[in-house]
Protein backbone atom coordinates (compact mmCIF):
# COMPACT_ATOMS: atom_id res chain seq x y z
CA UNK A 1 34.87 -62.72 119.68
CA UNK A 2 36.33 -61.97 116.55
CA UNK A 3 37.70 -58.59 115.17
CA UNK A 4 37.31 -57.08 111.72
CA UNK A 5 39.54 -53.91 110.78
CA UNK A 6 38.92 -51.52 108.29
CA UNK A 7 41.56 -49.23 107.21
CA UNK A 8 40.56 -46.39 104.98
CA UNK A 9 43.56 -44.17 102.85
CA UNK A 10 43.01 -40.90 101.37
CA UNK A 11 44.13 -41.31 97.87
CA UNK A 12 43.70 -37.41 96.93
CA UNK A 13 45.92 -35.32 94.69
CA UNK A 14 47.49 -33.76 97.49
CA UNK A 15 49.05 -37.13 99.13
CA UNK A 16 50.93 -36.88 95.69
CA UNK A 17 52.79 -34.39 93.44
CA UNK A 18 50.14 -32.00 93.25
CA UNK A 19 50.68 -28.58 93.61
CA UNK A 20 48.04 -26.36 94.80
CA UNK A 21 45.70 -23.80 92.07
CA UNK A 22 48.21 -20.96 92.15
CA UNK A 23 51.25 -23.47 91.24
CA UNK A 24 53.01 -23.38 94.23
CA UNK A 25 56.20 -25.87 93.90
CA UNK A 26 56.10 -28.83 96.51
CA UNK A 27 53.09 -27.26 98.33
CA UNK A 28 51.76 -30.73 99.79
CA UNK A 29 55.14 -32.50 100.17
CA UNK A 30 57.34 -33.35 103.46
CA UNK A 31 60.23 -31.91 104.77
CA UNK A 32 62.39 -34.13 102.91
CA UNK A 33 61.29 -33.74 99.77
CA UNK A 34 59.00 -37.10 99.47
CA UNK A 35 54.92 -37.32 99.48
CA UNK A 36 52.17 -37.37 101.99
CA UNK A 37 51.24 -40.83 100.74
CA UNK A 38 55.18 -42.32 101.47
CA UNK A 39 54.26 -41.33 105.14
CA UNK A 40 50.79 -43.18 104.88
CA UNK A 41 52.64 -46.02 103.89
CA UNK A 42 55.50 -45.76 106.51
CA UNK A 43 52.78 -45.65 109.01
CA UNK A 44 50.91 -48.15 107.85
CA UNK A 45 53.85 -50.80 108.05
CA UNK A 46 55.51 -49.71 110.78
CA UNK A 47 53.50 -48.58 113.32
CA UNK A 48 49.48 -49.62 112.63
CA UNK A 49 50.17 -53.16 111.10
CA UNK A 50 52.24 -54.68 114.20
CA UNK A 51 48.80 -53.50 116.48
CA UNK A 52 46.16 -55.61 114.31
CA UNK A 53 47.77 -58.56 113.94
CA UNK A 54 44.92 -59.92 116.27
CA UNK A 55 42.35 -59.04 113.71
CA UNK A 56 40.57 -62.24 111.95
CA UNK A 57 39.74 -60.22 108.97
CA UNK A 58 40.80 -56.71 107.36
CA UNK A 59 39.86 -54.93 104.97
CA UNK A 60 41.90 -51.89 103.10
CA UNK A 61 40.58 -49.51 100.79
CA UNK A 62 41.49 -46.47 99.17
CA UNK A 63 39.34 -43.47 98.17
CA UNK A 64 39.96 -39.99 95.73
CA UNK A 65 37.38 -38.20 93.14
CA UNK A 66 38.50 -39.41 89.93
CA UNK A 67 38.11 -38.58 86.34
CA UNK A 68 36.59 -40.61 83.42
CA UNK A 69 37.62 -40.65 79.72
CA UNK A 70 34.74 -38.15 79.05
CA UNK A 71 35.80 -35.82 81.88
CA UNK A 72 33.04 -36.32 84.24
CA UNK A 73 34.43 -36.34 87.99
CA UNK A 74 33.75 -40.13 89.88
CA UNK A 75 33.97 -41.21 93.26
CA UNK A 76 36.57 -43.97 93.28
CA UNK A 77 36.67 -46.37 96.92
CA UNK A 78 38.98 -48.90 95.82
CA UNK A 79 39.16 -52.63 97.71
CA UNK A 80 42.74 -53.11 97.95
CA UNK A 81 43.24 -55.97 100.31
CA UNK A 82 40.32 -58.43 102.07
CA UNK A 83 41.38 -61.53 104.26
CA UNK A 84 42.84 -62.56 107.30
CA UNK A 85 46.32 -60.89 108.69
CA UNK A 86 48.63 -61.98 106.43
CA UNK A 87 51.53 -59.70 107.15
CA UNK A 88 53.71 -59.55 104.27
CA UNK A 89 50.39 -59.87 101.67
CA UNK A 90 49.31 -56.62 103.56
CA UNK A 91 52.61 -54.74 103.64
CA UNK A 92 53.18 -55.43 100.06
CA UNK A 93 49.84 -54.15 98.85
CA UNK A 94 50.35 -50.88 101.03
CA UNK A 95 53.52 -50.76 99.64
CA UNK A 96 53.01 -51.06 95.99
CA UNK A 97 49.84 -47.92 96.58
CA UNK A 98 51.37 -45.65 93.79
CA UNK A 99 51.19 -41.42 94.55
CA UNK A 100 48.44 -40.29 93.03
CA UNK A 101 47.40 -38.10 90.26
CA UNK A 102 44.70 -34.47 91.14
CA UNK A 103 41.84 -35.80 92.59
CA UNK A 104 39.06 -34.81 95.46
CA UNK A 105 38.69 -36.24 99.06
CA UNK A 106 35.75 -38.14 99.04
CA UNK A 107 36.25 -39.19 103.15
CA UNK A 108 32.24 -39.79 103.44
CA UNK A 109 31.88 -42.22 100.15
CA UNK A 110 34.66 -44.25 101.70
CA UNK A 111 33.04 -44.45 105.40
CA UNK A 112 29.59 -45.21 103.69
CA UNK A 113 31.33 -48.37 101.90
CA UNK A 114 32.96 -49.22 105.67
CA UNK A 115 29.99 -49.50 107.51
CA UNK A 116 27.24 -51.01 104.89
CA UNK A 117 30.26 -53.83 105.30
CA UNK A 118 30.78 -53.44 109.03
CA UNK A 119 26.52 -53.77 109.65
CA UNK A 120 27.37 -57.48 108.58
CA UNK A 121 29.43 -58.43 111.52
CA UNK A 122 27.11 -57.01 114.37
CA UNK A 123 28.82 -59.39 116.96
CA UNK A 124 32.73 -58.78 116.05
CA UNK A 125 34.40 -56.00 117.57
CA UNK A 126 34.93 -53.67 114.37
CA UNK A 127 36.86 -50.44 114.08
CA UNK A 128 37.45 -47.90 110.93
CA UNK A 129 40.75 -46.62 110.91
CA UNK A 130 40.84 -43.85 108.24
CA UNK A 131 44.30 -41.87 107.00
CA UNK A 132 43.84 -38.36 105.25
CA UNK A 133 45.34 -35.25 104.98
CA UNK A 134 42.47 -33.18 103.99
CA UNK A 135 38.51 -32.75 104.62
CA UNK A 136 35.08 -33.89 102.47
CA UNK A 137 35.04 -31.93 99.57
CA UNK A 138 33.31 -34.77 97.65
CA UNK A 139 30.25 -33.93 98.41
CA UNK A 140 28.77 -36.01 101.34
CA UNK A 141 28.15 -35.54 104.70
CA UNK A 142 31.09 -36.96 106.96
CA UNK A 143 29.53 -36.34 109.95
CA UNK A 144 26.46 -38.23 109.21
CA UNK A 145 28.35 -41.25 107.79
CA UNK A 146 30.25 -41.73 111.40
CA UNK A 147 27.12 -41.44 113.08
CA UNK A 148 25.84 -44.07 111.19
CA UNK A 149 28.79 -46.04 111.81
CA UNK A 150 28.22 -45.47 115.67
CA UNK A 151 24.82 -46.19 115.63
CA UNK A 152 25.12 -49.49 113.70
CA UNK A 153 23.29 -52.53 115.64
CA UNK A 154 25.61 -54.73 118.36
CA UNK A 155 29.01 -54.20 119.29
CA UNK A 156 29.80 -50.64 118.98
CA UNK A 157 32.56 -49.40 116.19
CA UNK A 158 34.79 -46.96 116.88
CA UNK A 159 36.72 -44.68 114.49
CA UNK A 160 40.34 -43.82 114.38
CA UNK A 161 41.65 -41.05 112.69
CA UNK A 162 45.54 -40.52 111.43
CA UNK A 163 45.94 -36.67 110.04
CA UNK A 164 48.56 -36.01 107.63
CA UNK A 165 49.86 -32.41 108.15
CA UNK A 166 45.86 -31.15 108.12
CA UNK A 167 44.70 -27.83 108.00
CA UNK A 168 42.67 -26.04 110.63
CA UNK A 169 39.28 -26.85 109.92
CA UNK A 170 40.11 -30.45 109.15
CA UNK A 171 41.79 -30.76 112.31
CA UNK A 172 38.53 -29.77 114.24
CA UNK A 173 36.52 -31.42 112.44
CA UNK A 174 38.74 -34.76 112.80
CA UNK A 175 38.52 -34.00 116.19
CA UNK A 176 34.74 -33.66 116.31
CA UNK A 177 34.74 -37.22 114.21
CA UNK A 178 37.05 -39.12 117.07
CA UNK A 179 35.17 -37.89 119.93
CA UNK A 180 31.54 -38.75 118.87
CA UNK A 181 32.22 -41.99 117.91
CA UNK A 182 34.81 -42.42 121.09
CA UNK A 183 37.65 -42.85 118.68
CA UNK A 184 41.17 -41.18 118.73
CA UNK A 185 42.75 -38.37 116.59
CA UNK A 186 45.87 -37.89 115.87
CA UNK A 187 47.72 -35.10 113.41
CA UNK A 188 50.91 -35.61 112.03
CA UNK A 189 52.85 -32.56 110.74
CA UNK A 190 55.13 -32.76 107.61
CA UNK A 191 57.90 -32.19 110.00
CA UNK A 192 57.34 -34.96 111.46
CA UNK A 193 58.48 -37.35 108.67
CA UNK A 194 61.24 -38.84 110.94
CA UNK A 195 59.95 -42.50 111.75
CA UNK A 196 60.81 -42.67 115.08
CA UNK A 197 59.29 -39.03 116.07
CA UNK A 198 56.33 -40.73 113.93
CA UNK A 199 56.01 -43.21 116.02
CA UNK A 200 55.82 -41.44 119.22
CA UNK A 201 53.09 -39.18 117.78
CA UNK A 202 51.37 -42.17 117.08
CA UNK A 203 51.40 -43.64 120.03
CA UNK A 204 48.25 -42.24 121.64
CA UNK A 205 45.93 -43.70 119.19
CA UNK A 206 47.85 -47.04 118.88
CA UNK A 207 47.29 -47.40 122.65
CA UNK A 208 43.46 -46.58 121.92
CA UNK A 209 43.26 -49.21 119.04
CA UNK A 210 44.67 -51.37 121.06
CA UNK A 211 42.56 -50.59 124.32
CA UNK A 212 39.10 -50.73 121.85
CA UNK A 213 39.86 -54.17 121.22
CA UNK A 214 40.66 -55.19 124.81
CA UNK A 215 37.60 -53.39 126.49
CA UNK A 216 35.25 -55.01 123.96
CA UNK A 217 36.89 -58.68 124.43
CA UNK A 218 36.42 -57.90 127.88
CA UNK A 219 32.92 -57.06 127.41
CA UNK A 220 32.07 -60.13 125.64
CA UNK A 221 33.77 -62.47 127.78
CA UNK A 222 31.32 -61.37 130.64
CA UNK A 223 28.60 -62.29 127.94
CA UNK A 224 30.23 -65.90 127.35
CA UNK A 225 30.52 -66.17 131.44
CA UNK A 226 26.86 -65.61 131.51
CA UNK A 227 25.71 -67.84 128.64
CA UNK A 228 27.97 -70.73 130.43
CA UNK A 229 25.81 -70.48 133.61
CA UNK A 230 22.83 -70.03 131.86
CA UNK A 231 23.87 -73.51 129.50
CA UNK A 232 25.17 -74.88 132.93
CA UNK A 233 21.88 -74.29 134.83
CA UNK A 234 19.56 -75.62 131.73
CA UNK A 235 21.88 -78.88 132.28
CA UNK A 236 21.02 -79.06 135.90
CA UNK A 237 17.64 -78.98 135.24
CA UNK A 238 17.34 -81.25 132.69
CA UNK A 239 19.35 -83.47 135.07
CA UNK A 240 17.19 -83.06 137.43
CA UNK A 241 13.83 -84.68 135.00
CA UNK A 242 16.01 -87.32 134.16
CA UNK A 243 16.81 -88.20 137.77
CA UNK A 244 13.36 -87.94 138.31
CA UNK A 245 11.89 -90.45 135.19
CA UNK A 246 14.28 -92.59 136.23
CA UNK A 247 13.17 -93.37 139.91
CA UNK A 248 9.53 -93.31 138.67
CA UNK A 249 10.31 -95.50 135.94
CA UNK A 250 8.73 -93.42 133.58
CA UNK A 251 11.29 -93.61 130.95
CA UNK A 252 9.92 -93.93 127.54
CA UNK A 253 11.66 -93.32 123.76
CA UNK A 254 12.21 -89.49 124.75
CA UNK A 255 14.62 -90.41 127.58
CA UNK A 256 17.33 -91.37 124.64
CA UNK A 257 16.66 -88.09 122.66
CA UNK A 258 17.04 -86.19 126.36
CA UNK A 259 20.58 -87.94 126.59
CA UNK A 260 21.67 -86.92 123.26
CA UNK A 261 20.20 -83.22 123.85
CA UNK A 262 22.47 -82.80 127.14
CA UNK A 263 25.56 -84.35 125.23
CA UNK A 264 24.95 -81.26 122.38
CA UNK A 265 24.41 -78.60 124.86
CA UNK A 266 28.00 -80.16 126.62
CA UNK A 267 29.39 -80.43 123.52
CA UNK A 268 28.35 -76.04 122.98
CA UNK A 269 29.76 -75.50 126.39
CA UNK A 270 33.29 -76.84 125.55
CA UNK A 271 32.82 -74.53 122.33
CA UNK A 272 31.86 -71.62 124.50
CA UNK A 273 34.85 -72.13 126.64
CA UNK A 274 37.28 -72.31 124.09
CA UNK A 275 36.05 -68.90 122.91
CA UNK A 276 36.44 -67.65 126.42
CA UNK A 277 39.94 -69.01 126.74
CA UNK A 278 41.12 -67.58 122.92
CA UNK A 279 39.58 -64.15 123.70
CA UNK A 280 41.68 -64.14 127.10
CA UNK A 281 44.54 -65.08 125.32
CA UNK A 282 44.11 -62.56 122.85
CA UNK A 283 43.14 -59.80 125.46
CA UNK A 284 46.28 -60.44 127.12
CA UNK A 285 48.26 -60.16 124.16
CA UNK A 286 46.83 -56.39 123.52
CA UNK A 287 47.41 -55.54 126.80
CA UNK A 288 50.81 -56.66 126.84
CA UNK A 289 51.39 -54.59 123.39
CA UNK A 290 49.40 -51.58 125.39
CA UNK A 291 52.30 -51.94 128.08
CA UNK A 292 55.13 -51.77 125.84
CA UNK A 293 53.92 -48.56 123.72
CA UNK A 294 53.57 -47.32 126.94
CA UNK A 295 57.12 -48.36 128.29
């Protein structure tokens, strides 16, 4: 089974310079003087890209309110990377994410554009991973949009959530987000800039990341096991008629096209237990990265 990531960053006002209405100097920065979106980025490349490296394709956007020429506010999701993991293409492109100028949290126009993607892939284990510091305040109904992403046809997606320093109501509502859609939350404070205290905050919901994708490989390698002896029993009875024309001599024309239908369905079997084989190989690999964030 394949996996498709899709990792959503807050690009508000407040994960940059901004000061809040009544002017207060470095209101929304970190202990050490640098922005909410440095951290993002820190995170990003040092703690959540090492954990999707299994993922055959991810996608990264960014989301804010924005302003137009004529003044009229805009919600902006922004595509930033699509593909395969390509480690150094992705840390790059995180990297180069500039701090932004004032602009609104749009968190439910950003899910929306995750899961009218994600409803594509209905047989890949999918997850949303989402970054933000603040709450909707663009307008839409957050809520909503993650049950729609939970409710989505085949395997289920699950939603992550990385807080930045969030306030109170944020927090519960993050919380609220995670639990329904049988995600993980986590909040980190702005005094937790350190990377290595980082990382240990993070570790609970890397170990859930990582557990999503094992449980679901898991669950679709019983699926494979059961299409194999379904494919395997078909065989037997087709075998079976063969043996049977054969004795009676009652072989005509179709007897060739029979042949040619078992080599296919052989042929799909092999297939099938290659995938079975890759997704234990894969499964393995997450748990072994499970065991060492938990070591």
């Amino acid at each position: 089974m394949e996996t498709i990531i899709e990792i959503l960053i807050d690009k508000s006002g407040s994960m940059g310079f901004m000061n809040k209405k009544n002017n207060s100097e470095n209101e929304y920065l970190l202990t050490d003087g640098s922005t909410r979106m440095s951290l993002i980025k820190k995170i990003l490349i040092k703690d959540i890209t090492p954990i999707i490296d299994h993922a055959n394709k991810i996608l990264i956007r960014t989301f804010r309110v924005s302003r137009n020429q004529g003044g009229e506010d805009f919600t902006d999701v922004e595509l930033v990377y699509e593909g395969g993991f390509k480690k150094d293409v992705i840390c790059q492109k995180i990297q180069e994410l500039p701090d932004p100028p004032p602009g609104g949290t749009p968190i439910t126009a950003a899910v929306i554009k995750a899961v009218d993607n994600l409803k594509e892939y209905n047989n890949h284990d999918r997850s949303i991973i989402l970054l933000t510091d603040g709450e909707e305040n663009g307008g839409g109904d957050y809520k909503k949009a993650i049950h729609n992403a939970i409710s989505i046809d085949g395997i289920p997606c699950r939603v992550f959530i990385v807080g930045i320093d969030q306030a109170e109501q944020a927090i519960e509502q993050s919380k609220e987000i995670a639990k329904i859609s049988k995600g993980k939350y986590i909040n980190v404070t702005k005094q937790d800039y350190d990377s290595d205290i980082v990382s240990s905050v993070l570790a609970p919901i890397k170990s859930a990341i990582l557990s999503h994708g094992v449980t679901n490989r898991a669950d679709n390698q019983f699926s494979s096991q059961d299409q194999k002896e379904a494919i395997t029993s078909s065989k037997s009875e087709e075998s079976e008629k063969l043996s049977s024309s054969i004795e009676s001599g009652d072989f005509p024309k179709p007897v060739q096209d029979d042949i040619s239908d078992d080599l296919q369905k052989l042929i799909n079997q092999e297939t099938k237990l290659n995938e079975v084989v890759n997704n234990h190989s894969t499964a393995l690999t997450l748990i072994s990265k499970q065991l060492e964030g938990d070591s």
